[in-house]
N, C-alpha and C. Protein backbone atom coordinates (compact mmCIF):
# COMPACT_ATOMS: atom_id res chain seq x y z
N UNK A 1 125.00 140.68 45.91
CA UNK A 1 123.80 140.92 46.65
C UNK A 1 123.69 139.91 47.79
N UNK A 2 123.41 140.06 49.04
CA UNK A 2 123.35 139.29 50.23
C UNK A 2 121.82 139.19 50.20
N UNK A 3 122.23 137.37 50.15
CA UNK A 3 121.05 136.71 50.33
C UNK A 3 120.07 137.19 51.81
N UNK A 4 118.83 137.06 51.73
CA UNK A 4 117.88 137.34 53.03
C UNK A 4 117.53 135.60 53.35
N UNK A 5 117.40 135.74 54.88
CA UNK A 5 116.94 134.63 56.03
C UNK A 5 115.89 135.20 56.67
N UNK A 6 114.91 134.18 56.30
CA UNK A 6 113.37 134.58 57.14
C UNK A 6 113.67 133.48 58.14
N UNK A 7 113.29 133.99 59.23
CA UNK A 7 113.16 132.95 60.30
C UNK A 7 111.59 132.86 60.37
N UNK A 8 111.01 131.69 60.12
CA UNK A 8 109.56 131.83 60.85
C UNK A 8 109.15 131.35 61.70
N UNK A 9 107.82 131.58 61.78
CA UNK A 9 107.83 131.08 63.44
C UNK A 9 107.79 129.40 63.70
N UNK A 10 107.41 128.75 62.55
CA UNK A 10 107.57 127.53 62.36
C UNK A 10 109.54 126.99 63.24
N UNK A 11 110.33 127.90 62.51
CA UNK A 11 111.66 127.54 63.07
C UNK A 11 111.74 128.41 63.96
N UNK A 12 111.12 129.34 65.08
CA UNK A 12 110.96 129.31 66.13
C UNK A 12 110.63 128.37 67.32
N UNK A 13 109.68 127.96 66.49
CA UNK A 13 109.17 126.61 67.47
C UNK A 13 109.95 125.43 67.55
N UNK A 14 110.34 125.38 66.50
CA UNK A 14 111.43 124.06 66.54
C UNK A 14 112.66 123.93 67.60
N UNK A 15 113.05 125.43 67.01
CA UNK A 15 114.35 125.73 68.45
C UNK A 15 113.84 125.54 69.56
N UNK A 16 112.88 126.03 69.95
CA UNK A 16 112.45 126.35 71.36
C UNK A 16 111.96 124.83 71.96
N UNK A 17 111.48 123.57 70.91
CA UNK A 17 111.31 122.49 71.37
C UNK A 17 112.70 121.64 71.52
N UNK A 18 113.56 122.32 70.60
CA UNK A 18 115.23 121.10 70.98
C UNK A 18 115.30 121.53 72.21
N UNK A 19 115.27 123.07 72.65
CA UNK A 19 116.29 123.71 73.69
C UNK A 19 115.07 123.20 75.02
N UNK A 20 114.08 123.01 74.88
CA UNK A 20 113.42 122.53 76.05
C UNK A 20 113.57 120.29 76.28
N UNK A 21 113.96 120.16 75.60
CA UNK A 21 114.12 118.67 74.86
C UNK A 21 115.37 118.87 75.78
N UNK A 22 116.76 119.61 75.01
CA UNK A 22 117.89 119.77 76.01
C UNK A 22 117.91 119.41 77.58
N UNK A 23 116.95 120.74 78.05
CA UNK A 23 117.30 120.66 79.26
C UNK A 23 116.12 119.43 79.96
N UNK A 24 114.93 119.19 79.40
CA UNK A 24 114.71 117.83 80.22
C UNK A 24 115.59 116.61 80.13
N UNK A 25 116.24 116.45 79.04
CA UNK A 25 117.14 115.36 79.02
C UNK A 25 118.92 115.64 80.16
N UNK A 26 119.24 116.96 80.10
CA UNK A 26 120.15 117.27 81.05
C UNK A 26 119.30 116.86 82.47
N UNK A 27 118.24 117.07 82.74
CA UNK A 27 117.75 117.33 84.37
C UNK A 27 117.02 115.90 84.55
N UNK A 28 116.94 114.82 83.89
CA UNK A 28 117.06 113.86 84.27
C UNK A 28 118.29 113.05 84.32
N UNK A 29 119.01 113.02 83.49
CA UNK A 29 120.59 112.61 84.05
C UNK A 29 121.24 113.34 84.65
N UNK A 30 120.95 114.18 85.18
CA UNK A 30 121.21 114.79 86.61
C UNK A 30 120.25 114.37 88.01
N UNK A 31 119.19 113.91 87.63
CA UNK A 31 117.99 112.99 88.51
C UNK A 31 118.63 112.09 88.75
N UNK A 32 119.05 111.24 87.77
CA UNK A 32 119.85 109.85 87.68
C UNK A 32 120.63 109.59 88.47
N UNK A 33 121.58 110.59 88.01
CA UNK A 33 123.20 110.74 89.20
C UNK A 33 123.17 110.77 90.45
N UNK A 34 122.26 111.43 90.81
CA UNK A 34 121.65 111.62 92.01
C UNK A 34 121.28 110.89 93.03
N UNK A 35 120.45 109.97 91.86
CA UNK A 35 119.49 108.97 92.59
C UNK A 35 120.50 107.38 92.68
N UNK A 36 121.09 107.34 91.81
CA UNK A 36 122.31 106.39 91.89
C UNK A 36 123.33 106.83 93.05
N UNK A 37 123.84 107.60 93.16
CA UNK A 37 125.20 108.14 93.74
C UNK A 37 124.44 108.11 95.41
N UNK A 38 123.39 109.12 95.17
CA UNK A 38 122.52 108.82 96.68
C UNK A 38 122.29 107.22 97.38
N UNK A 39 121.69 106.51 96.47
CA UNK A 39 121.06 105.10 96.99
C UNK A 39 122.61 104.40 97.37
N UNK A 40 123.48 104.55 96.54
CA UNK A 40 124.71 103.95 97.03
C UNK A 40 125.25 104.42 98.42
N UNK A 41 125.53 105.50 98.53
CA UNK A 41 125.68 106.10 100.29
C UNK A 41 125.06 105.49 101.01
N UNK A 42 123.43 105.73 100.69
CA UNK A 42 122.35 104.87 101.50
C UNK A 42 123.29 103.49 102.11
N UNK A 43 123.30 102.53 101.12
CA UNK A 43 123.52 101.46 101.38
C UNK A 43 124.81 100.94 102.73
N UNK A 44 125.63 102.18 101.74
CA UNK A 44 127.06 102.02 102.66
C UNK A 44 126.75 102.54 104.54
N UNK A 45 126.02 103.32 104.57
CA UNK A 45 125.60 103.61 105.40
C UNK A 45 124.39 103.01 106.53
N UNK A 46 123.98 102.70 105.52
CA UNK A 46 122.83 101.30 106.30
C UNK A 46 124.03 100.22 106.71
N UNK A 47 125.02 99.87 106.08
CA UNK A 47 125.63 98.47 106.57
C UNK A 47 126.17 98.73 107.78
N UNK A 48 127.08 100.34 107.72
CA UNK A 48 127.60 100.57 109.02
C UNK A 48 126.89 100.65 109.82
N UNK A 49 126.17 101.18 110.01
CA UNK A 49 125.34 101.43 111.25
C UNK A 49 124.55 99.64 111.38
N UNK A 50 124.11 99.18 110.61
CA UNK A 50 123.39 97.76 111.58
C UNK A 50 124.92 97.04 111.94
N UNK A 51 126.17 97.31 111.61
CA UNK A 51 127.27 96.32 112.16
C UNK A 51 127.50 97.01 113.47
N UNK A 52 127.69 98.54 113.49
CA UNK A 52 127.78 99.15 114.72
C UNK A 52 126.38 98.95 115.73
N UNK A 53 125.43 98.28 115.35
CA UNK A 53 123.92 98.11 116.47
C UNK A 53 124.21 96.43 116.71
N UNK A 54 125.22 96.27 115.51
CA UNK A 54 125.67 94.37 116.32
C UNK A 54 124.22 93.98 115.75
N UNK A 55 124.03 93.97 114.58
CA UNK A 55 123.26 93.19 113.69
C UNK A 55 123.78 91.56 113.53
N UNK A 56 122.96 90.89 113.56
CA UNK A 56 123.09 89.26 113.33
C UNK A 56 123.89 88.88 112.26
N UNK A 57 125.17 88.45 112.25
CA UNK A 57 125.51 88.79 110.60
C UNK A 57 125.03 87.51 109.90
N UNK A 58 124.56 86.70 110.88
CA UNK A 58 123.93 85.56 109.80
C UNK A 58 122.39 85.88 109.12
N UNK A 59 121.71 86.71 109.35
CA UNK A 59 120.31 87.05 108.93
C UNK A 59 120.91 87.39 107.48
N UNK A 60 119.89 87.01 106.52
CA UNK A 60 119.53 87.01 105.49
C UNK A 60 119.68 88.78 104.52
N UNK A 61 118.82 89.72 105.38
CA UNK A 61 119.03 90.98 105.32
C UNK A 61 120.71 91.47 105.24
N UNK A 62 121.13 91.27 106.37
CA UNK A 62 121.92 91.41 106.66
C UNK A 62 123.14 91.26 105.99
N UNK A 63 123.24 89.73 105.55
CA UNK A 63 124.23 89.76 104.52
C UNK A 63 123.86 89.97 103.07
N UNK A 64 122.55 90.65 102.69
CA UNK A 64 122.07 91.04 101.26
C UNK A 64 122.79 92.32 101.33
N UNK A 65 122.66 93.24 102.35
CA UNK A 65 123.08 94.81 102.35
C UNK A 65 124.81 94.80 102.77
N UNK A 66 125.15 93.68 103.57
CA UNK A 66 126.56 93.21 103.09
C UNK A 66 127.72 92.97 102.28
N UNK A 67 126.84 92.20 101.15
CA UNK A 67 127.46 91.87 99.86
C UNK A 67 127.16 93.27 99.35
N UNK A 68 126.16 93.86 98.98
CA UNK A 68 125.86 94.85 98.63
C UNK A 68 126.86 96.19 98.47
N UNK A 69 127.23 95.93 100.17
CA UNK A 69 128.33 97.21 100.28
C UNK A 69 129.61 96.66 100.28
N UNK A 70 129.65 95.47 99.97
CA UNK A 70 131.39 95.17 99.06
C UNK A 70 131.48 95.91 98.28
N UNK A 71 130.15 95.29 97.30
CA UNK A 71 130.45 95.65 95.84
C UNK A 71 130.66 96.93 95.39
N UNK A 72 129.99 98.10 96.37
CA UNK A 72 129.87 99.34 96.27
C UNK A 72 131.53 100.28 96.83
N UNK A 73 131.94 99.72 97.28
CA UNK A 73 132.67 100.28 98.07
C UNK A 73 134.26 100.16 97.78
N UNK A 74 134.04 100.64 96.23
CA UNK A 74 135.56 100.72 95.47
C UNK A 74 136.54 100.00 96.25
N UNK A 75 136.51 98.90 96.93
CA UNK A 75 137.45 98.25 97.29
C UNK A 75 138.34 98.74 98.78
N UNK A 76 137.76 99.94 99.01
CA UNK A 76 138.12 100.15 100.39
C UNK A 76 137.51 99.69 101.61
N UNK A 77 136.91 98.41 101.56
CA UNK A 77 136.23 97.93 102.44
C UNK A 77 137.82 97.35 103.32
N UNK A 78 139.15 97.53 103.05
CA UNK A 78 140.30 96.92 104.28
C UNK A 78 141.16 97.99 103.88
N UNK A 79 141.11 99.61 103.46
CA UNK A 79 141.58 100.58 103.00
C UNK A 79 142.27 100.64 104.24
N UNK A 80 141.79 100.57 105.80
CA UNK A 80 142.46 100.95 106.26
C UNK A 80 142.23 99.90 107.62
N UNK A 81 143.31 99.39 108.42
CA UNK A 81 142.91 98.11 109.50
C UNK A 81 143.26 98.52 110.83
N UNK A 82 142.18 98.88 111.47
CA UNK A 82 142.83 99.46 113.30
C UNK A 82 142.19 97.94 113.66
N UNK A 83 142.43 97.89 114.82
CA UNK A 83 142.19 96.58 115.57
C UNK A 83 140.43 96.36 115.75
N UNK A 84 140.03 97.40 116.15
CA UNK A 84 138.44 97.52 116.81
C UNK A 84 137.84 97.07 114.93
N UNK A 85 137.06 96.16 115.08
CA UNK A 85 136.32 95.76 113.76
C UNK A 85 135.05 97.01 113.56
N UNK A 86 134.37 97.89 114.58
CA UNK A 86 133.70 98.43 114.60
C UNK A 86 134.45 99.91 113.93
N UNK A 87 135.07 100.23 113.82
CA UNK A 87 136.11 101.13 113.36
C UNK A 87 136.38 100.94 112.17
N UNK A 88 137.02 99.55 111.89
CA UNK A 88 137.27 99.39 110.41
C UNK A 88 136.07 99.65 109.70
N UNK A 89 134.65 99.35 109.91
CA UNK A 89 133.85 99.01 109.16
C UNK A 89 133.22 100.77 108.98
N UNK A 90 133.03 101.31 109.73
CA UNK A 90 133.13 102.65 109.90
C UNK A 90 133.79 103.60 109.42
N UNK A 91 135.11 103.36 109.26
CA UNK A 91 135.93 104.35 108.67
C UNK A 91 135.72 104.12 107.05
N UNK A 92 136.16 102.54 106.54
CA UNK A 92 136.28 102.79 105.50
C UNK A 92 134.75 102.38 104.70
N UNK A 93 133.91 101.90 104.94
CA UNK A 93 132.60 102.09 104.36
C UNK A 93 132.09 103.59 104.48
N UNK A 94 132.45 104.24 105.63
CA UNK A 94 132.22 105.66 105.60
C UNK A 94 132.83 106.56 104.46
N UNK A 95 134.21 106.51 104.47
CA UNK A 95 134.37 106.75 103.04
C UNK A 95 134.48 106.36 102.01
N UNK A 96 133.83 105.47 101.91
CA UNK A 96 133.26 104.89 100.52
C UNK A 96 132.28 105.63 100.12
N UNK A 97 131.00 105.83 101.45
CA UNK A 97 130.01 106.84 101.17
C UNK A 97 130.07 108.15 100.74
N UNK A 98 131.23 108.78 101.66
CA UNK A 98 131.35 109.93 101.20
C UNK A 98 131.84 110.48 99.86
N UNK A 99 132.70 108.82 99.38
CA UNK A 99 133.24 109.24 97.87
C UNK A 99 132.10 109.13 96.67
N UNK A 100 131.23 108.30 97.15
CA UNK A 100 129.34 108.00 96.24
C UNK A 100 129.34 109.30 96.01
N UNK A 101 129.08 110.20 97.15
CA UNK A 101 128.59 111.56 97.22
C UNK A 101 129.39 112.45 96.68
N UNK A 102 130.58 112.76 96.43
CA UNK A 102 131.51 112.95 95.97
C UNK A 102 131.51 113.14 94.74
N UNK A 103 131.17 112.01 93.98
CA UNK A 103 131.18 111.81 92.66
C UNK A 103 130.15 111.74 92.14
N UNK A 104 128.72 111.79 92.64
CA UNK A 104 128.00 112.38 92.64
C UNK A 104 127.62 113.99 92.15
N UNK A 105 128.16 115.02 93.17
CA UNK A 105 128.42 116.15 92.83
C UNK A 105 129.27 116.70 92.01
N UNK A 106 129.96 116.00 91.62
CA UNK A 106 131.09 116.46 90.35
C UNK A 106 130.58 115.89 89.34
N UNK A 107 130.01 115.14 89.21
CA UNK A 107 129.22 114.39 87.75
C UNK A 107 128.09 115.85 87.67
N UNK A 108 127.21 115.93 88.19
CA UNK A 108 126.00 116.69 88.58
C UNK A 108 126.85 117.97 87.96
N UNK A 109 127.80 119.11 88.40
CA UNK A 109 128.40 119.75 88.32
C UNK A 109 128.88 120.10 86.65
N UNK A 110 129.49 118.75 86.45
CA UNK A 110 130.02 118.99 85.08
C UNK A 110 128.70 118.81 84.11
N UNK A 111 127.88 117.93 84.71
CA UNK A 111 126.50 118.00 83.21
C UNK A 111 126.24 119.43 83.08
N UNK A 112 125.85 120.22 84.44
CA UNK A 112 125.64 121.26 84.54
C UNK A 112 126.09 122.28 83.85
N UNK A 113 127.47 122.29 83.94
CA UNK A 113 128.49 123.26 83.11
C UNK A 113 128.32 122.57 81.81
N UNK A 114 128.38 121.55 81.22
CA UNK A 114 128.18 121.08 80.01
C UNK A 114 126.56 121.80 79.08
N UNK A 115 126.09 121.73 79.96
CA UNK A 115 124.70 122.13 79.58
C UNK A 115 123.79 123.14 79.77
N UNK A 116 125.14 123.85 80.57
CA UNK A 116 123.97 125.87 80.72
C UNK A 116 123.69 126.08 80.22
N UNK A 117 123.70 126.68 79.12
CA UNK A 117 123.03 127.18 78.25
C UNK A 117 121.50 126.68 77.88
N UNK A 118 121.38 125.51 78.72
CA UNK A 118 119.88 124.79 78.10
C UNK A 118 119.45 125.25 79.65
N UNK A 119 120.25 124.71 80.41
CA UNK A 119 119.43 124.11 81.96
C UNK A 119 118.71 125.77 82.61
N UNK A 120 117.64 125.58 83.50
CA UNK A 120 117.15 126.80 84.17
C UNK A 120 116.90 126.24 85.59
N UNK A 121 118.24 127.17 86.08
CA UNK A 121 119.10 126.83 87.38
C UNK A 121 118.03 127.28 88.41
C-alpha cells in the first residue's frame, strides 16, 4: 500500500519563505559584487584622470587615491611602459578598470546561473 503525503499549507509557507530567503540573499551578493567591483573602477579611474589633469602628486588626496589604485590594480600598474608617463598611467590603470568590471559581470552572471531558479530576473 503507498503511503499518502499531505502537504499543508503550513509547509507551503515554509517553502515559499526559504525560496524568497534564497533570492534576497542571491540579490544582495549580487548588490555586493557590484558595489565592490564598481567602487574599484571608480577609483582606478579617478586616479587616471587627476594624473592626466596634472594633479599635485604631493597633496594628500592625491596620494590616498594613489596608493589606493596600486593596490587595486592586480599589479598592472607597469603592465605595459611607452615613454609618455601620461599613457602609462592610462593604459594600464585603464585596464585594470576594465578588468574590476569584468569580473564583476562574470561573478554577477554565475550567482545568477547558480541561483535561477530562486532569482526574479
Amino acid at each position: 500500500m503507498a503511503e499518502e503525503h499531505w502537504v499543508t499549507e503550513g509547509d507551503r509557507l515554509r517553502a515559499e519563505r526559504a525560496r524568497l530567503h534564497k533570492i534576497r540573499t542571491a540579490n544582495v551578493l549580487i548588490t555586493l559584487i557590484r558595489l565592490v567591483c564598481g567602487l574599484a573602477a571608480a577609483v582606478l579611474v579617478a586616479y587616471v584622470l587627476l594624473t592626466l589633469s596634472g594633479a599635485n602628486p604631493d597633496n594628500d588626496v592625491m596620494q590616498f587615491v594613489a596608493d589606493l589604485a596600486d593596490v587595486l590594480s592586480f599589479g598592472l600598474q607597469d603592465l605595459f611602459t611607452p615613454a609618455d608617463p601620461s599613457v602609462r598611467v592610462t593604459v594600464n590603470y585603464g585596464l585594470a578598470a576594465v578588468l574590476w568590471l569584468v569580473i564583476g559581470a562574470v561573478l554577477t552572471r554565475i550567482l545568477r546561473r547558480l541561483s535561477s531558479p530562486y532569482l526574479i530576473s
